[in-house]
Protein backbone atom coordinates (compact mmCIF):
# COMPACT_ATOMS: atom_id res chain seq x y z
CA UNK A 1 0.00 0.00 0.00
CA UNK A 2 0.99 3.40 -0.95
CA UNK A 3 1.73 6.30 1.84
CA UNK A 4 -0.79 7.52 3.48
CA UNK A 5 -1.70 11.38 3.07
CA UNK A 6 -3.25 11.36 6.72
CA UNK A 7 -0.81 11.74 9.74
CA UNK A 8 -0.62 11.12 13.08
CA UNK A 9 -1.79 14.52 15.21
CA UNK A 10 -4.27 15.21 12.33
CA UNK A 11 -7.65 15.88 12.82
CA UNK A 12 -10.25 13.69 10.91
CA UNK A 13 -13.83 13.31 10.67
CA UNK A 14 -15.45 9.62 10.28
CA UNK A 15 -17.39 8.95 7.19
CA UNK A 16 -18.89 5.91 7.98
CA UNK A 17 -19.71 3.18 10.39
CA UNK A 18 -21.10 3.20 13.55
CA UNK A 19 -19.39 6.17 14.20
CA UNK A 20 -20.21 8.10 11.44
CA UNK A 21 -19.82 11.78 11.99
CA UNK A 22 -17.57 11.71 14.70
CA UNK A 23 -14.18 13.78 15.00
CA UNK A 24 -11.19 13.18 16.76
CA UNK A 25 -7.11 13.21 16.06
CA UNK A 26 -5.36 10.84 14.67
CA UNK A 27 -2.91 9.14 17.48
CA UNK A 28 -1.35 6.49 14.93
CA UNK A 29 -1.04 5.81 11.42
CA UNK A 30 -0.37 2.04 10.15
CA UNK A 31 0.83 2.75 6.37
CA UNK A 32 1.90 -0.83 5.79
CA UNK A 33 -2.04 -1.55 6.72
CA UNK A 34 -3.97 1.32 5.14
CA UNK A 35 -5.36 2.01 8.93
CA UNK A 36 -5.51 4.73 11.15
CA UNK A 37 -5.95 4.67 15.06
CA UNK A 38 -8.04 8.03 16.20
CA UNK A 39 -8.77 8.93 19.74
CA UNK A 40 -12.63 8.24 21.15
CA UNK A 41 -13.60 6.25 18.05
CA UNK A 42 -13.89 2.47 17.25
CA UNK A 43 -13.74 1.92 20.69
CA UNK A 44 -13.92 -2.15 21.87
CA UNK A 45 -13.88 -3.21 25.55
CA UNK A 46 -11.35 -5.61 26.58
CA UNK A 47 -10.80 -7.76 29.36
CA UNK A 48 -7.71 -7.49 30.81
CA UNK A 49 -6.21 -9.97 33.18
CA UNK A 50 -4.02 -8.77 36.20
CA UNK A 51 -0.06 -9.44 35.46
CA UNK A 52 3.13 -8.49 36.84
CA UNK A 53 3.45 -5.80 34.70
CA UNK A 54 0.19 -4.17 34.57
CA UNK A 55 -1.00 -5.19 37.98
CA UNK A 56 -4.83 -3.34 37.22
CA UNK A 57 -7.42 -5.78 35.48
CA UNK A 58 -10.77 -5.20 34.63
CA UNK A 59 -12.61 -4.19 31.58
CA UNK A 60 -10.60 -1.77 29.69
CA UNK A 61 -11.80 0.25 26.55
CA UNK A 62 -9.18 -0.05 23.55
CA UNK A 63 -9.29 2.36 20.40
CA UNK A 64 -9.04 -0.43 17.51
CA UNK A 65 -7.88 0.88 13.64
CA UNK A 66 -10.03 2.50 11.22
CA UNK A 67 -9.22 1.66 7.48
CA UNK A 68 -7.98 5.33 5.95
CA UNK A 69 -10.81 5.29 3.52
CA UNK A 70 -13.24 5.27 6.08
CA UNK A 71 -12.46 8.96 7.36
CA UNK A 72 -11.63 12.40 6.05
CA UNK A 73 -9.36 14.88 6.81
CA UNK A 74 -10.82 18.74 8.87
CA UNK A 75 -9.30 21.44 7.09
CA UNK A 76 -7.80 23.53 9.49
CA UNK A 77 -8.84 26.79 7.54
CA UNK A 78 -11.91 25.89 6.05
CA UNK A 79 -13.23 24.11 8.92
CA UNK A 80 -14.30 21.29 6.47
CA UNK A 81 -14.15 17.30 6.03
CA UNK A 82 -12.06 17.64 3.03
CA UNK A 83 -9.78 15.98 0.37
CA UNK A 84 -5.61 16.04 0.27
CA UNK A 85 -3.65 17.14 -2.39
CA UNK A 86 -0.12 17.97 -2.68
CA UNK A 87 2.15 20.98 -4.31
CA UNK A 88 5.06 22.38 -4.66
CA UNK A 89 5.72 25.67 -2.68
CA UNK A 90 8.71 28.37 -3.81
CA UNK A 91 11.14 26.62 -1.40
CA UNK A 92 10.73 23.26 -3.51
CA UNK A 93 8.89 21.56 -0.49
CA UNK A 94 5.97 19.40 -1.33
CA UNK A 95 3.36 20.14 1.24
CA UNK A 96 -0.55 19.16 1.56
CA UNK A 97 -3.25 21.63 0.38
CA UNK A 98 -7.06 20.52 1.01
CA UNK A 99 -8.87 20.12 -2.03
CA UNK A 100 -11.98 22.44 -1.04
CA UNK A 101 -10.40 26.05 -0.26
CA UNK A 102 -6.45 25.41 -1.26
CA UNK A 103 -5.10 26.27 1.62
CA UNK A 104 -1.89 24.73 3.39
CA UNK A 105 -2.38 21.75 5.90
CA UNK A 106 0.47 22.10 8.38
């Protein structure tokens, strides 16, 4: 699979699934997997045995991935679920630009 043009800190909007509509940031990015693991959604509840090393057990609540397709990148300027593209700038960098209003995505 090719690179992904989300990033970990990025904020993202779900597109679909039973969390449809939901935002959060994006905590980590699995390119080799096409999957992204964002804070607050896809959450499953695991049980979680006592050991030596994490002494606590109980029922804990994991985030689980999120294939990429499956969410959209917030424009920081626009405010907007939006498309990534990618240019050229005058110092030969090639930085992100959303789609909708063409503005720079840090």
């Amino acid at each position: 699979m090719a690179g992904l043009k989300i990033r970990k800190g990025d904020r993202v909007r779900v597109l679909t699934g039973k969390d449809r509509g939901k935002e959060g940031d994006v905590m980590r990015a699995i390119p080799a997997a096409g999957k992204v693991i964002v804070d607050g959604v896809n959450v499953a509840r695991k049980h979680q045995r006592p050991t030596r090393a994490t002494q606590q057990g109980g029922i804990i609540d994991k985030d689980m991935p999120l294939p990429v397709a499956n969410v959209a990148l917030v424009c920081p300027s626009c405010g907007k679920p939006t498309r990534v593209g990618y240019k050229v700038d005058a110092s030969g960098q090639k930085v992100r630009v959303c789609k909708k209003c063409g503005g720079e995505i840090a």
